[in-house]
Protein backbone atom coordinates (compact mmCIF):
# COMPACT_ATOMS: atom_id res chain seq x y z
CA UNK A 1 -25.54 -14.62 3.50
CA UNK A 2 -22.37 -14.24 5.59
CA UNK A 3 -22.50 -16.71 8.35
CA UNK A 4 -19.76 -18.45 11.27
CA UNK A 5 -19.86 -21.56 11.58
CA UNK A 6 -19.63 -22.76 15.65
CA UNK A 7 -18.71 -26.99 17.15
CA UNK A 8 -18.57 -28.49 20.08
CA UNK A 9 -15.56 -28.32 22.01
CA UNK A 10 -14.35 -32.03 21.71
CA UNK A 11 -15.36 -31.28 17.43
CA UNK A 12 -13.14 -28.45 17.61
CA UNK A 13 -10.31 -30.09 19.30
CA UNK A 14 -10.71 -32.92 16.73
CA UNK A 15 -10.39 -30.71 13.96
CA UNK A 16 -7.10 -28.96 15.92
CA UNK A 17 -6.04 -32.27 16.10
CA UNK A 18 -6.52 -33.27 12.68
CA UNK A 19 -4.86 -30.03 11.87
CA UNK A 20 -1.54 -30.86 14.10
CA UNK A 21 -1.16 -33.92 12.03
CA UNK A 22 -1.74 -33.46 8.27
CA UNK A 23 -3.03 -29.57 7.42
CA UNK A 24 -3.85 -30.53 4.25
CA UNK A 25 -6.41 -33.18 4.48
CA UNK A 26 -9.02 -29.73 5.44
CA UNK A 27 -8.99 -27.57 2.56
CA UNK A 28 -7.09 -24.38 2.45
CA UNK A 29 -9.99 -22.07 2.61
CA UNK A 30 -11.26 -24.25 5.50
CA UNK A 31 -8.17 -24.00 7.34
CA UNK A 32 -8.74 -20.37 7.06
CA UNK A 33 -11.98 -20.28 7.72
CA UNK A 34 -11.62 -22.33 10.57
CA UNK A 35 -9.14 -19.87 12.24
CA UNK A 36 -11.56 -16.97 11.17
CA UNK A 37 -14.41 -18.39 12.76
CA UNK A 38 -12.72 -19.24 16.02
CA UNK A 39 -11.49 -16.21 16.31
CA UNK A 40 -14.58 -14.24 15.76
CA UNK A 41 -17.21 -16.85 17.46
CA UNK A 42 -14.69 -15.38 20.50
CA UNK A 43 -14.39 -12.07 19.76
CA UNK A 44 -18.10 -12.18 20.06
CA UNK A 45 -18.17 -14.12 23.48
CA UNK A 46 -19.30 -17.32 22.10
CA UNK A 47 -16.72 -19.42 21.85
CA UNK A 48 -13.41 -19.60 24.73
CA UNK A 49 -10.13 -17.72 23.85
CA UNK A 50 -8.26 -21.15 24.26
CA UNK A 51 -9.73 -22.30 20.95
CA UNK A 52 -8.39 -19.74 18.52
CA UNK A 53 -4.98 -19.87 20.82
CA UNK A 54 -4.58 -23.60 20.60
CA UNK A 55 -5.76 -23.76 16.52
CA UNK A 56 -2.90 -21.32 15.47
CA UNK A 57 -0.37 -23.97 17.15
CA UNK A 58 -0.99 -26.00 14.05
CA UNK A 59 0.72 -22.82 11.55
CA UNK A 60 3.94 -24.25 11.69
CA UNK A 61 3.15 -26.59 9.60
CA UNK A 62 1.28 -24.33 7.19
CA UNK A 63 2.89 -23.44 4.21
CA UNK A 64 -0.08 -21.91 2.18
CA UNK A 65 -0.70 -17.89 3.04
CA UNK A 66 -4.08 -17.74 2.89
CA UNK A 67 -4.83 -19.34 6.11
CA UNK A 68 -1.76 -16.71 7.54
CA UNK A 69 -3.91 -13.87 6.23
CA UNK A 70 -6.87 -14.87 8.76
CA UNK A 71 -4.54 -14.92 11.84
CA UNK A 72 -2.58 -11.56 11.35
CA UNK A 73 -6.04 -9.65 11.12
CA UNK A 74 -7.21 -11.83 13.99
CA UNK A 75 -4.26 -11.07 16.22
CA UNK A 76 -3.82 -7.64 15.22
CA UNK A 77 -7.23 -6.64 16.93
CA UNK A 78 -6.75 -8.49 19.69
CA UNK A 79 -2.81 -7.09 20.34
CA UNK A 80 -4.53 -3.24 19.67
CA UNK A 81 -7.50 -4.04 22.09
CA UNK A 82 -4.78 -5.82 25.42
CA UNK A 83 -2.34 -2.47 25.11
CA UNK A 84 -4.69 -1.59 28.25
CA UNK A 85 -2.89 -3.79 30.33
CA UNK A 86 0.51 -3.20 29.69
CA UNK A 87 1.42 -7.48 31.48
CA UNK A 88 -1.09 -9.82 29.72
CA UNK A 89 -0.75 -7.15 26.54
CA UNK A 90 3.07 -7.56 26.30
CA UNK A 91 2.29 -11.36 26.91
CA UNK A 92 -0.73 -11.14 23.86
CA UNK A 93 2.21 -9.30 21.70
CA UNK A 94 4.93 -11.64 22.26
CA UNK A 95 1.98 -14.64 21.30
CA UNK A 96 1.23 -12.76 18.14
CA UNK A 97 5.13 -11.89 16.98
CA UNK A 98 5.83 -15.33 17.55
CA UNK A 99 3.74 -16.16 14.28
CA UNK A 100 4.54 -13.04 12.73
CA UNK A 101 7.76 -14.39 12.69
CA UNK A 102 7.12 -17.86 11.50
CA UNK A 103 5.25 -16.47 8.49
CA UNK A 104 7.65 -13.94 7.71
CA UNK A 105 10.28 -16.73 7.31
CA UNK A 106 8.17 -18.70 5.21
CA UNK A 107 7.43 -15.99 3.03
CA UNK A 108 10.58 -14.96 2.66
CA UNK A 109 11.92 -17.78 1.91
CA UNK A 110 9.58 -18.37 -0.83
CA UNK A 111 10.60 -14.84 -2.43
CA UNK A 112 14.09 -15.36 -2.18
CA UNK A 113 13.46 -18.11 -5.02
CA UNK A 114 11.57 -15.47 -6.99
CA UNK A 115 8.64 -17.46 -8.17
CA UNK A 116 6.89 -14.52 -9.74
CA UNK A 117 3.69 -15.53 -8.45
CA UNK A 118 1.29 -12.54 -7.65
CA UNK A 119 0.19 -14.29 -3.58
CA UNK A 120 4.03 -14.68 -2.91
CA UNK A 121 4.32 -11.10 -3.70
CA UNK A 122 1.48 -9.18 -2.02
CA UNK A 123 2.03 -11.79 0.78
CA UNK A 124 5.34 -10.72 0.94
CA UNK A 125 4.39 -7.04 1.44
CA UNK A 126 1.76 -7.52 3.81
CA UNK A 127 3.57 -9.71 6.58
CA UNK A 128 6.71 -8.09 6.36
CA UNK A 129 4.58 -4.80 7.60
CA UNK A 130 3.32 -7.06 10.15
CA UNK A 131 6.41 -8.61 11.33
CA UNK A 132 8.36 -5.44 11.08
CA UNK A 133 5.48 -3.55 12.99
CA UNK A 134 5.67 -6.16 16.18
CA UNK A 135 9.60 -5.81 16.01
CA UNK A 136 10.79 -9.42 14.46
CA UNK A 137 14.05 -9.35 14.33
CA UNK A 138 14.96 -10.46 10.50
CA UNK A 139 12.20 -8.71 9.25
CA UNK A 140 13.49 -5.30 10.99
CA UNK A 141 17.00 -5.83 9.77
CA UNK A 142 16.37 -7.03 6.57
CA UNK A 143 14.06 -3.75 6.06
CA UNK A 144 16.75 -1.06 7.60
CA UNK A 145 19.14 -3.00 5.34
CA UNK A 146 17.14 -1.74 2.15
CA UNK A 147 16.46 1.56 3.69
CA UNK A 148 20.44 2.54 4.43
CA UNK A 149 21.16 1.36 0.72
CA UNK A 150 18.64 3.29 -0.81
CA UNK A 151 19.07 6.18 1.81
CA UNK A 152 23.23 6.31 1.00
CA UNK A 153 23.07 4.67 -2.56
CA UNK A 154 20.18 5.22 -4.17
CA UNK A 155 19.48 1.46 -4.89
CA UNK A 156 16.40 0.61 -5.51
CA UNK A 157 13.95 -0.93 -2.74
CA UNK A 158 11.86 -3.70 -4.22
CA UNK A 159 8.21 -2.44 -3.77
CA UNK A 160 6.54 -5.40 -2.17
CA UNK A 161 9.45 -4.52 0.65
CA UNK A 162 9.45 -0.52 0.14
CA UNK A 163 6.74 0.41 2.94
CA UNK A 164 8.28 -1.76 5.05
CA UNK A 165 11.41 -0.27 4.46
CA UNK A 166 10.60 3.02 4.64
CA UNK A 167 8.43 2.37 7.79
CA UNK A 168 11.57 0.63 9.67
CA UNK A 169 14.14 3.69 8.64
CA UNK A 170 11.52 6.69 9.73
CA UNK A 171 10.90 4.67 13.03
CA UNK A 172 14.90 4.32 13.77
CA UNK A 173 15.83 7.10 12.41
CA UNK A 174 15.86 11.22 13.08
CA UNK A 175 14.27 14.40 11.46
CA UNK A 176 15.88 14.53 8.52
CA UNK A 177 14.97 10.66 7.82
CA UNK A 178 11.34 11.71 7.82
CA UNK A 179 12.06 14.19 5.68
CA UNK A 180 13.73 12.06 3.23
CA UNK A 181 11.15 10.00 2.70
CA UNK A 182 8.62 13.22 2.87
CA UNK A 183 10.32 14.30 -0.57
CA UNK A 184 10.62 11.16 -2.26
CA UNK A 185 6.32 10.89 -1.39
CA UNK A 186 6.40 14.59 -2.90
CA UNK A 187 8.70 13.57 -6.00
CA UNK A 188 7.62 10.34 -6.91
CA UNK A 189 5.72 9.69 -10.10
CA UNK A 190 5.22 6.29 -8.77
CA UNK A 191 1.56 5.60 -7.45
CA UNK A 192 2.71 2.57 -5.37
CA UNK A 193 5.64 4.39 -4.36
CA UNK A 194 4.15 7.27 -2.86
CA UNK A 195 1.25 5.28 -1.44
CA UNK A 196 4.12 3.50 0.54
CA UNK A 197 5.53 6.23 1.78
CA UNK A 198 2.79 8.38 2.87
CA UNK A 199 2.06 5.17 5.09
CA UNK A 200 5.86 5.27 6.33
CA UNK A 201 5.37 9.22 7.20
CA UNK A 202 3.47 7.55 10.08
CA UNK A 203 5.68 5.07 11.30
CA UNK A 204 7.44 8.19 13.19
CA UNK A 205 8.21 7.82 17.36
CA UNK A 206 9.07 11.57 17.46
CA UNK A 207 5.76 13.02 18.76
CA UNK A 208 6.56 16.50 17.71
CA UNK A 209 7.18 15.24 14.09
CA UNK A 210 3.67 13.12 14.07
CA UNK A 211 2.23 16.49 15.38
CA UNK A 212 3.77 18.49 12.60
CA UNK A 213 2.36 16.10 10.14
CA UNK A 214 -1.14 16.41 10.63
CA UNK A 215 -0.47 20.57 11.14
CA UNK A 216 0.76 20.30 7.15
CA UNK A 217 -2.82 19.44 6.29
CA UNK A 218 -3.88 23.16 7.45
CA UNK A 219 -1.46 24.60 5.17
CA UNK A 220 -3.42 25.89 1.90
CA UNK A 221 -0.35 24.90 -0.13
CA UNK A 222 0.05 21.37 1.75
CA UNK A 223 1.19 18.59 -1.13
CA UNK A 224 -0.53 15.90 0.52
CA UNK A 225 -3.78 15.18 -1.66
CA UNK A 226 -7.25 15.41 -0.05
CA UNK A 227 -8.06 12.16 -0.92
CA UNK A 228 -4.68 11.07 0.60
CA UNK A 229 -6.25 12.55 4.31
CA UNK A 230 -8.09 9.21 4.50
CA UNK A 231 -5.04 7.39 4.84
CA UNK A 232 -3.00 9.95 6.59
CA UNK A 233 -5.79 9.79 9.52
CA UNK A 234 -5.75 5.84 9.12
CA UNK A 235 -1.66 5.31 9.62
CA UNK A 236 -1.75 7.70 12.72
CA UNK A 237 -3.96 6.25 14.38
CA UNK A 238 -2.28 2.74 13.76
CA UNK A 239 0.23 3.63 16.64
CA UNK A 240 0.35 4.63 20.34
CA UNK A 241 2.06 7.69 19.52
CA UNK A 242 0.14 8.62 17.02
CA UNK A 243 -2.82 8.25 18.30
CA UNK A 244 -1.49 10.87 21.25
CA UNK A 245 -0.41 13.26 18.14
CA UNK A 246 -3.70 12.94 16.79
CA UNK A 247 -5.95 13.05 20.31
CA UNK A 248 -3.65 16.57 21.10
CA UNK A 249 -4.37 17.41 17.07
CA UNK A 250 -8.24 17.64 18.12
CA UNK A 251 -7.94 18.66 21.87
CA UNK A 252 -6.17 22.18 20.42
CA UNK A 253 -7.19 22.73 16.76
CA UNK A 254 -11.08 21.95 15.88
CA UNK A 255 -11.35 25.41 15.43
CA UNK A 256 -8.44 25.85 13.17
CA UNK A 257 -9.44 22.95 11.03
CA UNK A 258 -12.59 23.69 10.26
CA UNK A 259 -11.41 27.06 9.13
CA UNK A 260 -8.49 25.76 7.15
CA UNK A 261 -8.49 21.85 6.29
CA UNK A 262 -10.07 20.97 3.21
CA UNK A 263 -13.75 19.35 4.08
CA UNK A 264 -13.15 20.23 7.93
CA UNK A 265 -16.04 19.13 9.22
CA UNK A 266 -16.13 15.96 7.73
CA UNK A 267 -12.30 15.54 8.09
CA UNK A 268 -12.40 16.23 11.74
CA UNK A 269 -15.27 13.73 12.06
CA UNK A 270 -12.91 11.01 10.28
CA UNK A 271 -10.54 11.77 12.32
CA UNK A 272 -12.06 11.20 15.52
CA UNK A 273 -13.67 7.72 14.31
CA UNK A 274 -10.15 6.42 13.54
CA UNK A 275 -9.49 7.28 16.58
CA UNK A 276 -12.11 5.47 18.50
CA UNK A 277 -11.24 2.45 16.55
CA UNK A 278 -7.96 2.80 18.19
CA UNK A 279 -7.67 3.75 21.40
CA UNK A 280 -7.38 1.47 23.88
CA UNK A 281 -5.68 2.85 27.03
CA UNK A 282 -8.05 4.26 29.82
CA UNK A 283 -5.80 7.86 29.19
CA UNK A 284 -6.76 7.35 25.43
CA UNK A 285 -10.20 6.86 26.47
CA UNK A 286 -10.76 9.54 28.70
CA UNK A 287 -9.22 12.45 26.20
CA UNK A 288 -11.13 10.87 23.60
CA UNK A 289 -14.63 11.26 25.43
CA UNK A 290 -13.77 14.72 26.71
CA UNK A 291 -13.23 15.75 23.05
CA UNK A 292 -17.05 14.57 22.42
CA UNK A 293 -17.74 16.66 25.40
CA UNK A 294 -15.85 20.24 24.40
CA UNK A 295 -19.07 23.14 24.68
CA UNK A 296 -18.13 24.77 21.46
CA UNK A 297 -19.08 21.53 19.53
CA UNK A 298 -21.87 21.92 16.83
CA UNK A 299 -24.78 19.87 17.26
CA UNK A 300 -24.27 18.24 14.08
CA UNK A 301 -20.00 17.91 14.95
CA UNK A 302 -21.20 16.51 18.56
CA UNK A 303 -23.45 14.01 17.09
CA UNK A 304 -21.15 12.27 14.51
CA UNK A 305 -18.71 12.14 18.25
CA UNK A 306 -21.37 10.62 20.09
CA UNK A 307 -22.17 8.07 17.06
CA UNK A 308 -18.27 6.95 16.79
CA UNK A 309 -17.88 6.70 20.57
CA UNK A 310 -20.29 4.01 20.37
CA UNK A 311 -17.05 1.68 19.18
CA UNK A 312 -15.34 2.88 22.32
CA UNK A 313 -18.13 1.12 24.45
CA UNK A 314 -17.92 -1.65 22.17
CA UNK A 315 -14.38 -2.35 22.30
CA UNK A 316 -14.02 -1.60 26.32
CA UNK A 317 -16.98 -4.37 26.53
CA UNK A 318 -14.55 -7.12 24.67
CA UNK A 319 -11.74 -6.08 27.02
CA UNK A 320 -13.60 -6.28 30.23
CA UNK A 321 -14.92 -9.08 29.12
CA UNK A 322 -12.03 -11.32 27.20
CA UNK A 323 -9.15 -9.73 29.35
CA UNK A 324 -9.38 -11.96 32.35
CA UNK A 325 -10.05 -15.28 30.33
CA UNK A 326 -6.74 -14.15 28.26
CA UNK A 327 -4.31 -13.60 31.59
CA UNK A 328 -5.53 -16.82 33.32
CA UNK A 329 -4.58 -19.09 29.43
CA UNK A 330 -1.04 -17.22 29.50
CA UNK A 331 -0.97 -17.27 33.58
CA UNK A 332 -2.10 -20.50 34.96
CA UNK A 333 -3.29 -20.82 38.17
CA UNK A 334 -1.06 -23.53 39.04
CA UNK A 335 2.14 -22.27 37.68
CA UNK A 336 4.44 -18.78 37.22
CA UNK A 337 4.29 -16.59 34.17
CA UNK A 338 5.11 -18.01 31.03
CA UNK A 339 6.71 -16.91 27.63
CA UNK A 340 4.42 -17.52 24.14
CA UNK A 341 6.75 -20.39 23.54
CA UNK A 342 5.76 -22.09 27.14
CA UNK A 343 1.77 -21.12 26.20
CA UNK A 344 2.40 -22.91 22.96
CA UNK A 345 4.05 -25.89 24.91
CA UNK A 346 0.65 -26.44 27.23
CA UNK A 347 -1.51 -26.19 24.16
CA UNK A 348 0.05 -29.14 22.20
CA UNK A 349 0.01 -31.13 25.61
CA UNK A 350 -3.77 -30.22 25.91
CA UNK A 351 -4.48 -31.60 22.13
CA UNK A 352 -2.43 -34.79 23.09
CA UNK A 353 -4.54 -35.05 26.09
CA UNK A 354 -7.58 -34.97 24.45
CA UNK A 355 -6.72 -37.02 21.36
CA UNK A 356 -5.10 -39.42 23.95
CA UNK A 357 -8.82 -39.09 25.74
CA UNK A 358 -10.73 -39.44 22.61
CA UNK A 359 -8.76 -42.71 21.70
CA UNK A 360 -9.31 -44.40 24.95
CA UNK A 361 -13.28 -43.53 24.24
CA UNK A 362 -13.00 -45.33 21.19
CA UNK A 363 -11.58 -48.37 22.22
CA UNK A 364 -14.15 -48.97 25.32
CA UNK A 365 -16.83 -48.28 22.69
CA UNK A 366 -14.88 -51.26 20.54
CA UNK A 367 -15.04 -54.09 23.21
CA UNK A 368 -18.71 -52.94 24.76
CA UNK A 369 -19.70 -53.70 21.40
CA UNK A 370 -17.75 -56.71 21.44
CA UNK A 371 -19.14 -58.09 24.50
CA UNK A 372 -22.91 -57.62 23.78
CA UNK A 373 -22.52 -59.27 20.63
C-alpha cells in the first residue's frame, strides 16, 4: 500500500542538510518523495510547517523536475487554503512564487535548447501555468508576448506554452479578448488546442464575463461539450473570482439549471463540490453553507451539499490549525516582518546551526571514546 514515511527532527535536518550540499547523492524520486512526505506528514498535523519550508531551500540546486512537480502541488494547496488571511497569505504566496520562479527559469532554459525530450516539454507546460498563475514576471511576459503575436499575426503559439498564453491575454485583456479565444475553442480541430483554451476561458477577472460563461451552459444550443462541463466547473473554481461567479451561479439559478443544463442535477452537485474544494474566505464559506441550506432543496440535491461540505470542515480544520504555526515561521517573535527571501535566509542559518551542532556532537563522542580507551 500507499504509505509516508515520517524521522526525527535532527534525521530530517540531516537529510536537509545532505540535500543543501550535494542533491544528488538521494535519489531523484527520494528527493521527491522526501518533499511529498514533509509536506503531507504536515498537512496532516504530524510533522511542523518549518520542515517542508526549510527542505524546499535546497531547490536551487535542483535541476531534475520531478522533485519540482511535488512542491508546486504542495504549495498550491497550501497558497489556496492561507487566502483567508489576506497578511500571512500574501506572505505564503510570495514563498511559493519565489520557486515558481526558480523552476520556471530552469525549465525554460532547458526548452530554449530544444532537447525534444517529452519531461522538458510537459514540464514546460505545467510550471509556466504555475508561474504565470502566481504573477512571475518572465513567465507573464514571455506568455502575453505569444498571445499579442498570435492575437495581431496569427503566429503560431507553441502548445506546451498555448494555455499559458491564452490564460495571460484573457486575464489582461478586455471582452473581445475572451471572445477571441472563445472562437478559436469553437473553431479549432485541435484537441489540445481547444482543451487549452477552454481552461483560458477561465482565467477571466471580469466577473460579469465569468458569470456569462457558466449562463452559456443553459443555452440548448451552447457549443461547449457536456463532457467539457467537468472542466469548465474545475477552472472556475481555480480563482477568487470565479469562485464568486460560480457561488452567485448557484445562489440565483438551481432552478434554472435543473430545468435547462444537461444532467442538472448531477451538474449542479459538481458544481458545488468544486466549490467546496475551493473556497477559502469566511464570505466564501458562509454563501457556500447557505446554498446547502436554501428550503427548496431536494432531499436527494441537499444531501450530496451536506456530503461535499464535509471538505469545508476539513479544510477550515487545517487553517485553524496550521495558520498560526505558518505566521509565527514568516513573523518571528523576535524580529519585524520579513520577505520570502529573508524566510529563506533564517532557514539556511537554522541548517548551519544544526549541522554546526551535529558536528560538535560528533567530535565529543570522538575523544570520550578516546579517553576511555
Amino acid at each position: 500500500g500507499f504509505y509516508r514515511v515520517n524521522y526525527d527532527i535532527r534525521n530530517w535536518y540531516r537529510l536537509i542538510a545532505e540535500l543543501k550540499s550535494n542533491p544528488k547523492t538521494i535519489h531523484v524520486l527520494n528527493r521527491a518523495q522526501l518533499i511529498d512526505d514533509s509536506f503531507n506528514l504536515a498537512r496532516a498535523g504530524v510533522l511542523s510547517h518549518s520542515i517542508p519550508f526549510t527542505l524546499v531551500t535546497y531547490l536551487e540546486k535542483e535541476d531534475d523536475f520531478i522533485p519540482w512537480y511535488s512542491v508546486m502541488n504542495s504549495m498550491s494547496y497550501i497558497v489556496e487554503r492561507l487566502r483567508r488571511c489576506p497578511h500571512t497569505g500574501e506572505q505564503v504566496q510570495n514563498f511559493a512564487k519565489t520557486y515558481a520562479e526558480i523552476v520556471y527559469k530552469k525549465v525554460s532554459d532547458q526548452y530554449e535548447k530544444n532537447d525534444g525530450q517529452h519531461l522538458t516539454k510537459t514540464s514546460m507546460e505545467k510550471f509556466s501555468n504555475w508561474a504565470c498563475k502566481l504573477d512571475v514576471e518572465s513567465c507573464v511576459k514571455s506568455a502575453l508576448n505569444y498571445y499579442n503575436a498570435w492575437e495581431k499575426n496569427g503566429t503560431e503559439i507553441p502548445p506546451d506554452v498555448k494555455q499559458a498564453a491564452l490564460c495571460s491575454g484573457i486575464k489582461n485583456g478586455t471582452t473581445e479578448t475572451w471572445n477571441k479565444v472563445f472562437e478559436l475553442f469553437k473553431k479549432t480541430p485541435s484537441t489540445s488546442e481547444r482543451q487549452a483554451s477552454l481552461l483560458a476561458l477561465a482565467c477571466s477577472t471580469n466577473k460579469t464575463i465569468l458569470s456569462g460563461y457558466l449562463n452559456l451552459l443553459l443555452d440548448a444550443n451552447c457549443p461547449i461539450r457536456p463532457q467539457d462541463y467537468k472542466t469548465v466547473f474545475k477552472s472556475l473554481t481555480s480563482t477568487p473570482i470565479g469562485i464568486n461567479a460560480t457561488t452567485e451561479f448557484l445562489q440565483n439559478k438551481i432552478n434554472e439549471s435543473l430545468s435547462n443544463m444537461w444532467e442538472g442535477e448531477e451538474m449542479i452537485t459538481l458544481m458545488y463540490s468544486y466549490l467546496a474544494s475551493s473556497v477559502a474566505t469566511m464570505k466564501e464559506i458562509i454563501e457556500l453553507n447557505a446554498i446547502r441550506n436554501l428550503t427548496y432543496l431536494s432531499p436527494t440535491l441537499k444531501k450530496s451539499f451536506d456530503d461535499s461540505y464535509k471538505e469545508v470542515d476539513l479544510n477550515s480544520a487545517y487553517f485553524e490549525r496550521c495558520h498560526p504555526l505558518m505566521h509565527e515561521w514568516f513573523n518571528p517573535s523576535d524580529s519585524t516582518t520579513q520577505a520570502p527571501s529573508s524566510a529563506i535566509s533564517n532557514s539556511y542559518q537554522y541548517i548551519n546551526v544544526i549541522v554546526l551542532f551535529l558536528f560538535f556532537i560528533t567530535l565529543v563522542n570522538i575523544n570520550y571514546f578516546n579517553v576511555i580507551q
